[in-house]
N, C-alpha and C. Protein backbone atom coordinates (compact mmCIF):
# COMPACT_ATOMS: atom_id res chain seq x y z
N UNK A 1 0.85 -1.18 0.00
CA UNK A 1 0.00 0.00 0.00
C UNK A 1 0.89 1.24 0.00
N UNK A 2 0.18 2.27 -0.74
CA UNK A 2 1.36 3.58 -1.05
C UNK A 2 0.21 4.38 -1.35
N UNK A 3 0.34 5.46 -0.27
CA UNK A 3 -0.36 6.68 -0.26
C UNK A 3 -1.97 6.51 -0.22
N UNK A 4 -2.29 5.83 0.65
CA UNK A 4 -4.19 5.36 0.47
C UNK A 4 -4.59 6.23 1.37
N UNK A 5 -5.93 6.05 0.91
CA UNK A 5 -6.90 7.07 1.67
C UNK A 5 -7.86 5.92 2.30
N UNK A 6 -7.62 5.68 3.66
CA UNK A 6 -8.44 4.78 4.59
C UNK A 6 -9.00 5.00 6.07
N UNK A 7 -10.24 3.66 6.32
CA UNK A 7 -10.97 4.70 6.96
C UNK A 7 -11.01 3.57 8.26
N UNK A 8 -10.80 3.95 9.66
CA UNK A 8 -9.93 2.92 10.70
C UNK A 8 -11.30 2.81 11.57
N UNK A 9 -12.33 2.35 12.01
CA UNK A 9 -13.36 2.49 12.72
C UNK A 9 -13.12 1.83 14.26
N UNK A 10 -13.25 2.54 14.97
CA UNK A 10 -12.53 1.88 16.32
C UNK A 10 -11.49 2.14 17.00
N UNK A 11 -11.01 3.15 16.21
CA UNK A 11 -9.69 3.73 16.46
C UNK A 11 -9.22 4.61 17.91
N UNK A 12 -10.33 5.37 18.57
CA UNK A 12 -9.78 5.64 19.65
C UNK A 12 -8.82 5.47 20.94
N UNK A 13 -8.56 4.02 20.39
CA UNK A 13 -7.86 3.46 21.93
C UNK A 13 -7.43 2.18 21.34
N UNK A 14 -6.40 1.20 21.79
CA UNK A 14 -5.99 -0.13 21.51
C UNK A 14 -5.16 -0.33 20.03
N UNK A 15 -5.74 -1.45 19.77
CA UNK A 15 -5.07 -1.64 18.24
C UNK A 15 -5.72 -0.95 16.97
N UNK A 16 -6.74 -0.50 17.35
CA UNK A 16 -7.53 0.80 16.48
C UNK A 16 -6.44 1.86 16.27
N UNK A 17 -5.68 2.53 17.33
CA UNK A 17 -5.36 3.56 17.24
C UNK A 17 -4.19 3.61 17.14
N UNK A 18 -3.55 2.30 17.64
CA UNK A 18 -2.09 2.05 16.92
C UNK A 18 -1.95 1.64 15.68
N UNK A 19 -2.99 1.30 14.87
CA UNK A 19 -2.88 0.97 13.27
C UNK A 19 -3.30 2.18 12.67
N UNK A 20 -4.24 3.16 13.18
CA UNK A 20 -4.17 4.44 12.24
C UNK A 20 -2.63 5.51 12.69
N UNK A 21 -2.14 5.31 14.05
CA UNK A 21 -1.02 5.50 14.16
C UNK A 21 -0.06 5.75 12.75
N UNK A 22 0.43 3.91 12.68
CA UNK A 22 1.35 3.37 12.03
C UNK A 22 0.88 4.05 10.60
N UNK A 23 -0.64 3.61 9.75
CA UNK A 23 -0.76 3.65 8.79
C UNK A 23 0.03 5.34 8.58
N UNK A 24 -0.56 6.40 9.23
CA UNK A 24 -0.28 8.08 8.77
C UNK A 24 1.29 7.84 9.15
N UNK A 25 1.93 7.76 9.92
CA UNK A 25 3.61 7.54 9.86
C UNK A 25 3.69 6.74 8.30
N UNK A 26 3.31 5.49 7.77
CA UNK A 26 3.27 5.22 6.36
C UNK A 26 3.17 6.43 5.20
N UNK A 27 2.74 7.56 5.67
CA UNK A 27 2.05 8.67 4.58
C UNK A 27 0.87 8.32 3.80
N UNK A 28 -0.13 7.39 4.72
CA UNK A 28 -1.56 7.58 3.95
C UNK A 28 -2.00 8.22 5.03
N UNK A 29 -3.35 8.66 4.11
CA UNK A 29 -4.45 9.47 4.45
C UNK A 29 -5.56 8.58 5.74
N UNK A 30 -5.56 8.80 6.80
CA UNK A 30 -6.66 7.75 7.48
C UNK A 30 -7.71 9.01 8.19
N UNK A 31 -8.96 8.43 7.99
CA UNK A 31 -9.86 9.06 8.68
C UNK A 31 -10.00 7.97 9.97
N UNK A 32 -10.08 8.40 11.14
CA UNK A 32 -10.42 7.63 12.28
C UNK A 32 -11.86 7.82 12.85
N UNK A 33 -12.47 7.19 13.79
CA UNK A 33 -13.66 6.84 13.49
C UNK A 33 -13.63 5.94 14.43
N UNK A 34 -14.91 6.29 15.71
CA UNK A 34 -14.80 5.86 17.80
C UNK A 34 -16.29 6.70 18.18
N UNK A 35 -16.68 6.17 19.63
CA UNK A 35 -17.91 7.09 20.04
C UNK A 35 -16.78 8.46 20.67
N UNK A 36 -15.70 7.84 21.06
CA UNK A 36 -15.01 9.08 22.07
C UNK A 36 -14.08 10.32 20.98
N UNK A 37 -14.87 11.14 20.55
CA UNK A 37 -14.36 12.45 20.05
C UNK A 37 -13.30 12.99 20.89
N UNK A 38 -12.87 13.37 22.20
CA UNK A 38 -11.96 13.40 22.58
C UNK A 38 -10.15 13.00 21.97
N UNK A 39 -10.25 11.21 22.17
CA UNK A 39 -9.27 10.48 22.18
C UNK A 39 -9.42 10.70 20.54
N UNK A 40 -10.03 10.62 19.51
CA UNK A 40 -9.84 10.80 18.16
C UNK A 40 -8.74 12.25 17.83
N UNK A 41 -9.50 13.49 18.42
CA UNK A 41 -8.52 14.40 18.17
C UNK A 41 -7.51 14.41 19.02
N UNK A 42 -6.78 13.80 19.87
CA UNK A 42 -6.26 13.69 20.84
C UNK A 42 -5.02 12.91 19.65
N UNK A 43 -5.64 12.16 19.08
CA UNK A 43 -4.55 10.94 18.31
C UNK A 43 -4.39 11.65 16.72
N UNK A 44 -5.68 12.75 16.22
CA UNK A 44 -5.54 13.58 15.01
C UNK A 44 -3.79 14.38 15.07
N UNK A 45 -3.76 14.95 16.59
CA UNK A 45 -2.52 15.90 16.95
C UNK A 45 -1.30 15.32 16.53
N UNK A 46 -1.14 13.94 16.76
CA UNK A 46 -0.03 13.29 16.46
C UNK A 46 0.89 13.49 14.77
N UNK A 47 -0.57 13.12 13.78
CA UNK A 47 -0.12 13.48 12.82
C UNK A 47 -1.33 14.36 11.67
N UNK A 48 -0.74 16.10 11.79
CA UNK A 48 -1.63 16.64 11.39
C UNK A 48 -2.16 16.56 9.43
N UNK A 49 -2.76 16.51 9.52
CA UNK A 49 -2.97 16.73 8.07
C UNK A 49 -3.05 14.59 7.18
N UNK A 50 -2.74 14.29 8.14
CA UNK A 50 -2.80 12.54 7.63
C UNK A 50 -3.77 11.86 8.46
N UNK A 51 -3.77 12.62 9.81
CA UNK A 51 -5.57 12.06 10.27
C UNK A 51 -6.61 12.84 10.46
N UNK A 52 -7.93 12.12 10.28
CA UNK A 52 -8.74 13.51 10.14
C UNK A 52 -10.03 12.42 11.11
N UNK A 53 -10.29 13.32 12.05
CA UNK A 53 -11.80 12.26 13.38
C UNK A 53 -12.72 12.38 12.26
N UNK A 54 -14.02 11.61 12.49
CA UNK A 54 -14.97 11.35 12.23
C UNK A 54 -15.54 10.62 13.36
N UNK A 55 -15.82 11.25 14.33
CA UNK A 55 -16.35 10.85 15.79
C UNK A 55 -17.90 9.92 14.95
N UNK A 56 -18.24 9.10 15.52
CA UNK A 56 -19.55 8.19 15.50
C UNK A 56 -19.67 6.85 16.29
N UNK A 57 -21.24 6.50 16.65
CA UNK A 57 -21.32 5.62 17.37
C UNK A 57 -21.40 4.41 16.38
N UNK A 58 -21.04 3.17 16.06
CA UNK A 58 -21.48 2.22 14.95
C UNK A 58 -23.20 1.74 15.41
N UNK A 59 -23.25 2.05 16.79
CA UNK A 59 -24.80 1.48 17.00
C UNK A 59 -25.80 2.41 16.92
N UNK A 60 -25.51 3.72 16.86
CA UNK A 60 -26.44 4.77 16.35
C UNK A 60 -26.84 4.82 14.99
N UNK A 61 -28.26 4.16 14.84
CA UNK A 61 -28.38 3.77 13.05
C UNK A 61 -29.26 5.11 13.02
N UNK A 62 -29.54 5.97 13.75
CA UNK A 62 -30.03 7.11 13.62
C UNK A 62 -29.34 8.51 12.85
N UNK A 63 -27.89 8.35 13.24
CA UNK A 63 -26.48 9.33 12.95
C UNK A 63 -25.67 8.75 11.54
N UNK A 64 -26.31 7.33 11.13
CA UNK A 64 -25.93 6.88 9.97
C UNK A 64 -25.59 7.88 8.62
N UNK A 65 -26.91 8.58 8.20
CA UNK A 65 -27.03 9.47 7.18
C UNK A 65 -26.13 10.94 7.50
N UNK A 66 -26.15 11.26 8.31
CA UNK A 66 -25.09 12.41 8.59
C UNK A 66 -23.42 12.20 8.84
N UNK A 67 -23.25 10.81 9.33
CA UNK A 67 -21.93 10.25 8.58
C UNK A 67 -21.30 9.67 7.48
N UNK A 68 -22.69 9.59 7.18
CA UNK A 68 -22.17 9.29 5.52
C UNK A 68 -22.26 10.95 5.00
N UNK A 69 -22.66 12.02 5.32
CA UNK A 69 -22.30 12.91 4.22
C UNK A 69 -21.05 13.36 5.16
N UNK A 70 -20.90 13.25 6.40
CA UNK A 70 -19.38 13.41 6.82
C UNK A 70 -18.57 13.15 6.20
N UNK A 71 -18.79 12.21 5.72
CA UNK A 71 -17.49 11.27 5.18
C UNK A 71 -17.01 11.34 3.98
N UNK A 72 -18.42 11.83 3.14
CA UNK A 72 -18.16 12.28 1.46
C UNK A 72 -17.50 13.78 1.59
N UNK A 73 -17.41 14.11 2.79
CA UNK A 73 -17.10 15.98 2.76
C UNK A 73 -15.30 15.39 2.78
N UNK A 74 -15.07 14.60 3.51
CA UNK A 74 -13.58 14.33 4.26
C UNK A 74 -12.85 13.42 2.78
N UNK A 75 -13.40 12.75 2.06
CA UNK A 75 -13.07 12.12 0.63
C UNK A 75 -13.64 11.79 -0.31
N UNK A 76 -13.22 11.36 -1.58
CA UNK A 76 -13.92 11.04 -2.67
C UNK A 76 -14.07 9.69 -2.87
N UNK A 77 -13.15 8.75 -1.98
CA UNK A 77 -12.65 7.72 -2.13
C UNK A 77 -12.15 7.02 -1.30
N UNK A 78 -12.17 5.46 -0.90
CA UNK A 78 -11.43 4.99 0.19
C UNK A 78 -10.96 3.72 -0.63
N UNK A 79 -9.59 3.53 -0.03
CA UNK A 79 -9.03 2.23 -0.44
C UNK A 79 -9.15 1.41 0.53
N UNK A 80 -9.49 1.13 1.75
CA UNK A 80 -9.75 0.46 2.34
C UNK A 80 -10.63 0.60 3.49
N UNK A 81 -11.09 -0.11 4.74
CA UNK A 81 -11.64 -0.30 5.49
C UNK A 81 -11.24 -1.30 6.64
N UNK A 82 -10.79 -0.36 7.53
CA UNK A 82 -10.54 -1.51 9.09
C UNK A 82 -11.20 -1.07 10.14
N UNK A 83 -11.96 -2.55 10.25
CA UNK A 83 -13.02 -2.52 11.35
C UNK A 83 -12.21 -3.12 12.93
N UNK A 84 -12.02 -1.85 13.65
CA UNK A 84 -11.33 -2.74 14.59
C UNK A 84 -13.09 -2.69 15.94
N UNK A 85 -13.89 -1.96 15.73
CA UNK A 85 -14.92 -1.37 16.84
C UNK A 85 -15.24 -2.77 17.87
N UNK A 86 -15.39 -2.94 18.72
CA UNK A 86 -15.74 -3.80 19.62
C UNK A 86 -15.85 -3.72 21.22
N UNK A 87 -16.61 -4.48 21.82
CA UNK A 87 -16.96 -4.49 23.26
C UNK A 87 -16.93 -5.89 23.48
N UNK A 88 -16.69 -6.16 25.00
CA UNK A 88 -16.49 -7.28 25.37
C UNK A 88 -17.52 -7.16 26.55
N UNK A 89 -18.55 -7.83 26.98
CA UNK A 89 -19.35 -7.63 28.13
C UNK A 89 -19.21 -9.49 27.95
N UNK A 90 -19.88 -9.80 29.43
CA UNK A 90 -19.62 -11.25 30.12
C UNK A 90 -20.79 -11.23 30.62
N UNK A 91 -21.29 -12.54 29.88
CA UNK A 91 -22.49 -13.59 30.83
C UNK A 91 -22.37 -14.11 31.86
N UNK A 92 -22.43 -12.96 32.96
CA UNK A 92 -22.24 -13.91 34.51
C UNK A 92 -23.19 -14.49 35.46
N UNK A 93 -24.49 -14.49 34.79
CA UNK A 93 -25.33 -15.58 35.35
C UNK A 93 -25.96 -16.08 34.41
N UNK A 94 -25.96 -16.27 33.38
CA UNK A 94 -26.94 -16.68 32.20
C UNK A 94 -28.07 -16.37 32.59
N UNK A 95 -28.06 -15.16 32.52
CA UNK A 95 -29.41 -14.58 32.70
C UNK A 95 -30.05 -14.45 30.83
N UNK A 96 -29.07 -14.13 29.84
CA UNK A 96 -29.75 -14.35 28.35
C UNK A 96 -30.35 -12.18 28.61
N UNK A 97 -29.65 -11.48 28.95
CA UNK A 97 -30.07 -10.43 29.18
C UNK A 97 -30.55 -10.46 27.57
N UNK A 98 -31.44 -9.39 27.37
CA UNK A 98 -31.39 -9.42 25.69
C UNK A 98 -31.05 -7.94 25.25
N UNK A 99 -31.05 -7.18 26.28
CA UNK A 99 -30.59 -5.95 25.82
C UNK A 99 -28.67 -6.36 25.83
N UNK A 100 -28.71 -6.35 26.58
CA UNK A 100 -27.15 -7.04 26.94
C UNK A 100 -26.49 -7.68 25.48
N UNK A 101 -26.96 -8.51 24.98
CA UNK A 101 -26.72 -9.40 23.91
C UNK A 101 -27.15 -8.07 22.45
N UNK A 102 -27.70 -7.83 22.44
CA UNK A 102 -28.41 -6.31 21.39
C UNK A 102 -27.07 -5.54 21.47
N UNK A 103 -26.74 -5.25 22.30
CA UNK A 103 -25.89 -3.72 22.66
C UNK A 103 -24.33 -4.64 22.21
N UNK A 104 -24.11 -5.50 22.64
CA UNK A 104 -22.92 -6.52 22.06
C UNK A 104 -22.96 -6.73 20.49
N UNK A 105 -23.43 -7.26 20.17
CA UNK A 105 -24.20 -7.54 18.35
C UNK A 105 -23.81 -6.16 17.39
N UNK A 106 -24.61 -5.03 18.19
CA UNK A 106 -24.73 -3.90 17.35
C UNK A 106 -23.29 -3.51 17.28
N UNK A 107 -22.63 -3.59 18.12
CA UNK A 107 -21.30 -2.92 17.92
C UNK A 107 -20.74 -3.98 17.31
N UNK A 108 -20.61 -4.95 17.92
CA UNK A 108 -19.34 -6.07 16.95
C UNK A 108 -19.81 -6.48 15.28
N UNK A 109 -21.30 -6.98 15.30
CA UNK A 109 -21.24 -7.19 13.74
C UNK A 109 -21.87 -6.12 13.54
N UNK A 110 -22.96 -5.82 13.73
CA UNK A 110 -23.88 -4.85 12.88
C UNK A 110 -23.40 -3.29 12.59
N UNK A 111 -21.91 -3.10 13.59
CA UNK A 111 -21.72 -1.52 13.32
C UNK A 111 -20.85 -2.04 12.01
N UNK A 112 -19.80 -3.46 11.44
CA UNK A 112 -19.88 -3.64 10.65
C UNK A 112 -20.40 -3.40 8.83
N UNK A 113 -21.82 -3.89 9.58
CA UNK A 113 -22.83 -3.57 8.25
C UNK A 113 -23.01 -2.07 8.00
N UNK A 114 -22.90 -1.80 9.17
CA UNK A 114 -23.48 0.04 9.10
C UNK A 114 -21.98 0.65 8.10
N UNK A 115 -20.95 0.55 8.79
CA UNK A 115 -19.37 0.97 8.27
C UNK A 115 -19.71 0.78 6.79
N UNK A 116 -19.81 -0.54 6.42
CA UNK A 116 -20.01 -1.04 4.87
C UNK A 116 -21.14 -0.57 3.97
N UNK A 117 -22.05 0.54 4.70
CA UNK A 117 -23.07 0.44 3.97
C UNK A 117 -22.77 2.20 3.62
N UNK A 118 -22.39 2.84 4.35
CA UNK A 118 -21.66 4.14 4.82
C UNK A 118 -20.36 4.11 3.38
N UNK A 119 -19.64 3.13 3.49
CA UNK A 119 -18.69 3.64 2.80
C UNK A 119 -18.65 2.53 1.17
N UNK A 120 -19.39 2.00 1.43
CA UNK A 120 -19.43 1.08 -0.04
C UNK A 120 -19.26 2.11 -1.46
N UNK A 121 -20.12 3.02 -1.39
CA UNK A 121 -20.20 4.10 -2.83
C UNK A 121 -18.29 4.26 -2.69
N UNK A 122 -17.49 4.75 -1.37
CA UNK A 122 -16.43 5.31 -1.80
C UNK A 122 -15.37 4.22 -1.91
N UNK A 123 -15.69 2.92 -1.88
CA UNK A 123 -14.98 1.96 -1.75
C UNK A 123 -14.61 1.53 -3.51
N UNK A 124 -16.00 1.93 -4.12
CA UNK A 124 -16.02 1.37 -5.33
C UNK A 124 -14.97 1.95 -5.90
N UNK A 125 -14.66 3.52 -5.78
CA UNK A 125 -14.37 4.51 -6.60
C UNK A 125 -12.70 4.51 -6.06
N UNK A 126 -12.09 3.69 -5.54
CA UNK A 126 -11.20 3.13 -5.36
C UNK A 126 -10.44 3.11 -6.83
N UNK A 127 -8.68 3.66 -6.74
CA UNK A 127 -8.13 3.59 -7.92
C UNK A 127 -7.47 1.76 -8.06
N UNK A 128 -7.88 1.08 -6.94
CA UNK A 128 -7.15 0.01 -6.81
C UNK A 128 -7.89 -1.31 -6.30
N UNK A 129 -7.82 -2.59 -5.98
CA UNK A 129 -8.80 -3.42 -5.48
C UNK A 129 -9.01 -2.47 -4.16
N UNK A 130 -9.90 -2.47 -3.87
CA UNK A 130 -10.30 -1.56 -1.94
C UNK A 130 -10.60 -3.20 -1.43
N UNK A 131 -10.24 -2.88 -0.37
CA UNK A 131 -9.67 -3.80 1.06
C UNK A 131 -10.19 -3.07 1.87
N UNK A 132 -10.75 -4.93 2.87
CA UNK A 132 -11.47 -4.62 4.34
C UNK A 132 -10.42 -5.91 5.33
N UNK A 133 -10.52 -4.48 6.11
CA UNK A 133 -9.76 -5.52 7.16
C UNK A 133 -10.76 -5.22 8.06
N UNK A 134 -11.22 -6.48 9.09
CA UNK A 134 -11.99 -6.82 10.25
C UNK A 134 -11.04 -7.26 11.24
N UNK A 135 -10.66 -7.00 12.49
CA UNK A 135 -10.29 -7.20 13.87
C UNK A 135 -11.61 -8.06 14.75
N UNK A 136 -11.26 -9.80 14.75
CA UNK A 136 -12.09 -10.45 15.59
C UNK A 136 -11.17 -11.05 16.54
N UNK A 137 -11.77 -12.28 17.03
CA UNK A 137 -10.97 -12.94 18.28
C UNK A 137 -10.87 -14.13 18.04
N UNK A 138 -9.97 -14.62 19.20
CA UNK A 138 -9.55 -16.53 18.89
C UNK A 138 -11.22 -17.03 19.91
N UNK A 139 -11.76 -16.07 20.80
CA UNK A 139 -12.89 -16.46 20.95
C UNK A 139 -14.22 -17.40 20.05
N UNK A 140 -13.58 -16.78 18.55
CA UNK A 140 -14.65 -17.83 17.53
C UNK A 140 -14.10 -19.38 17.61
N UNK A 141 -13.09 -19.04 18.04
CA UNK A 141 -12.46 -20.52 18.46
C UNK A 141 -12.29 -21.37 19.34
N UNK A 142 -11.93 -20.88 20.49
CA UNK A 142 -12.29 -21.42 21.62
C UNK A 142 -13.41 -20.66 22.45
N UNK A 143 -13.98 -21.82 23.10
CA UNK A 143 -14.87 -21.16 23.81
C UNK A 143 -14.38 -20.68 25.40
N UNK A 144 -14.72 -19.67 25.73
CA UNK A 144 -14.23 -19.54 27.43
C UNK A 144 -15.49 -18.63 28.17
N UNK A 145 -14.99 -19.49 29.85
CA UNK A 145 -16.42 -18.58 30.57
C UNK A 145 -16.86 -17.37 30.26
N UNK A 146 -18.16 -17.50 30.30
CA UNK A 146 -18.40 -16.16 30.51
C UNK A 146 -18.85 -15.27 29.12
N UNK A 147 -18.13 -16.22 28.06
CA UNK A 147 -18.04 -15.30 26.81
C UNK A 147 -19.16 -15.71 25.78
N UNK A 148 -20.35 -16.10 26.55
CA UNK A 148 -21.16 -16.04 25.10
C UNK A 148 -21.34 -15.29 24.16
N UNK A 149 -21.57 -13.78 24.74
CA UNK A 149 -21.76 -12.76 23.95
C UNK A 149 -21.18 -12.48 23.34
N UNK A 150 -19.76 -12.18 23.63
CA UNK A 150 -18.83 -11.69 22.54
C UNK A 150 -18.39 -12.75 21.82
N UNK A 151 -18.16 -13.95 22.06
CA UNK A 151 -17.72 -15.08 20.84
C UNK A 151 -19.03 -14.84 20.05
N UNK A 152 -20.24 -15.05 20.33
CA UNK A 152 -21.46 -15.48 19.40
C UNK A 152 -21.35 -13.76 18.52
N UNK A 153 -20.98 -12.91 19.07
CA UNK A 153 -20.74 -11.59 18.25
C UNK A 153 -19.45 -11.68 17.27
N UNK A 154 -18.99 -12.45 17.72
CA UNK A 154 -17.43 -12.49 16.67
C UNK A 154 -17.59 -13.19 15.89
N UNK A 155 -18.24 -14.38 15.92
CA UNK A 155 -18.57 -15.71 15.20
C UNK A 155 -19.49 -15.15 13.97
N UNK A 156 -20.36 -14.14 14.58
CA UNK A 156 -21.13 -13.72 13.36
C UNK A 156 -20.43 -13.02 12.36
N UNK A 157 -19.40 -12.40 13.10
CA UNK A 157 -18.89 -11.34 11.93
C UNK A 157 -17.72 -12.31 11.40
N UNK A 158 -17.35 -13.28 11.90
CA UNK A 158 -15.91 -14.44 11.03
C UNK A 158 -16.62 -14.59 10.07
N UNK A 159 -18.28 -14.89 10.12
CA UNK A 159 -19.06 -15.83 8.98
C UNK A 159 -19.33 -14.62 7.84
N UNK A 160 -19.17 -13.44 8.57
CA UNK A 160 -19.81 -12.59 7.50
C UNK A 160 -18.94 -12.42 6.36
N UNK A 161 -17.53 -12.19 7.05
CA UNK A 161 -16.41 -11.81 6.53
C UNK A 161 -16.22 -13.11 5.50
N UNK A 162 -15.97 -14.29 5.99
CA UNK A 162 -16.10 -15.48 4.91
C UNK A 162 -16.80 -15.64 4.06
N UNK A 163 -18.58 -15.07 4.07
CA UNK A 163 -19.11 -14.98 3.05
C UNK A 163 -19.08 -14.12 1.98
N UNK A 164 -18.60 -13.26 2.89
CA UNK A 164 -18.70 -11.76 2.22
C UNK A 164 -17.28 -12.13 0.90
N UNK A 165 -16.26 -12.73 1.26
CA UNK A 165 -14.97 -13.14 0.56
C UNK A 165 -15.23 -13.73 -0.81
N UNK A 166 -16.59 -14.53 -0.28
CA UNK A 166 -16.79 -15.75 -1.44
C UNK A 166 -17.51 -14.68 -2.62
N UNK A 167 -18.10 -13.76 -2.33
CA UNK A 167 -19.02 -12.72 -3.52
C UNK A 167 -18.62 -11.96 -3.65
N UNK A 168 -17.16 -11.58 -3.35
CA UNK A 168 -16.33 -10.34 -4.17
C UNK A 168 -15.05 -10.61 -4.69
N UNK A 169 -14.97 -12.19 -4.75
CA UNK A 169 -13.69 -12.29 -5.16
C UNK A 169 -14.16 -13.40 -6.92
């Protein structure tokens, strides 16, 4: 990759924010993209003019349409897409909360769908194949206490990502 314009969702904190880090030290263009506006411009300072916030929630399908014209204001085009966004909450009584399990989902796969549906038009217009990178867990793999929620949230998005592979390649 040389000189891309990409868009890091999750980026405020962790391996979100050390890969839009690294990428702008590379000399591409990354828009970053977290609920915490703060820590976004906080990590914009580092490198001016190669990151640019786009504060949003992935589970606010309400703020959808106003980040997508965010996003057409900030480029014409994206070469890629890394979904790092995620939460980890724990089933500690099997209680089957269902808001609990909702609020897990929306962020791990479905802010996913939202990201992809947001940036698909600028993905196309890509001078090059455009690339998605997804950040999941060895949780789809092993199972451990506690973790229904977030494995059964990761598991959805491994399958998505696998299907999703088989109809664009």
């Amino acid at each position: 990759m040389d000189g891309k314009t990409l868009w890091v969702v999750g980026a405020s904190a962790g391996i979100g924010a050390e890969i839009a880090r690294m990428l702008a030290a590379l000399g591409h263009f990354v828009i970053v993209s977290a609920r915490d506006e703060h820590a976004l411009n906080q990590l914009c300072l580092a490198h001016p003019g190669r990151l640019k916030s786009l504060p949003f929630d992935v589970a606010a399908a309400d703020r959808f349409d106003s980040v997508r014209n965010q996003l057409l204001d900030l480029t014409d085009y994206l070469d890629g897409i890394i979904y790092c966004a995620g939460v980890c909450e724990y089933e500690n009584k099997l209680d089957f909360n269902y808001t609990q399990y909702e609020r897990v989902m929306k962020i791990n796969f479905l802010g996913l769908i939202a990201t992809l549906s947001m940036g698909k038009a600028l993905l196309k217009k890509s001078s090059g194949r455009a690339q998605l990178c997804v950040l999941s867990s060895l949780a789809t793999a092993v199972p451990f206490p506690r973790n229904e929620i977030y494995g059964a949230s990761k598991a959805a998005l491994d399958y998505f990502v696998a299907a999703l592979r088989c109809d664009t390649t």
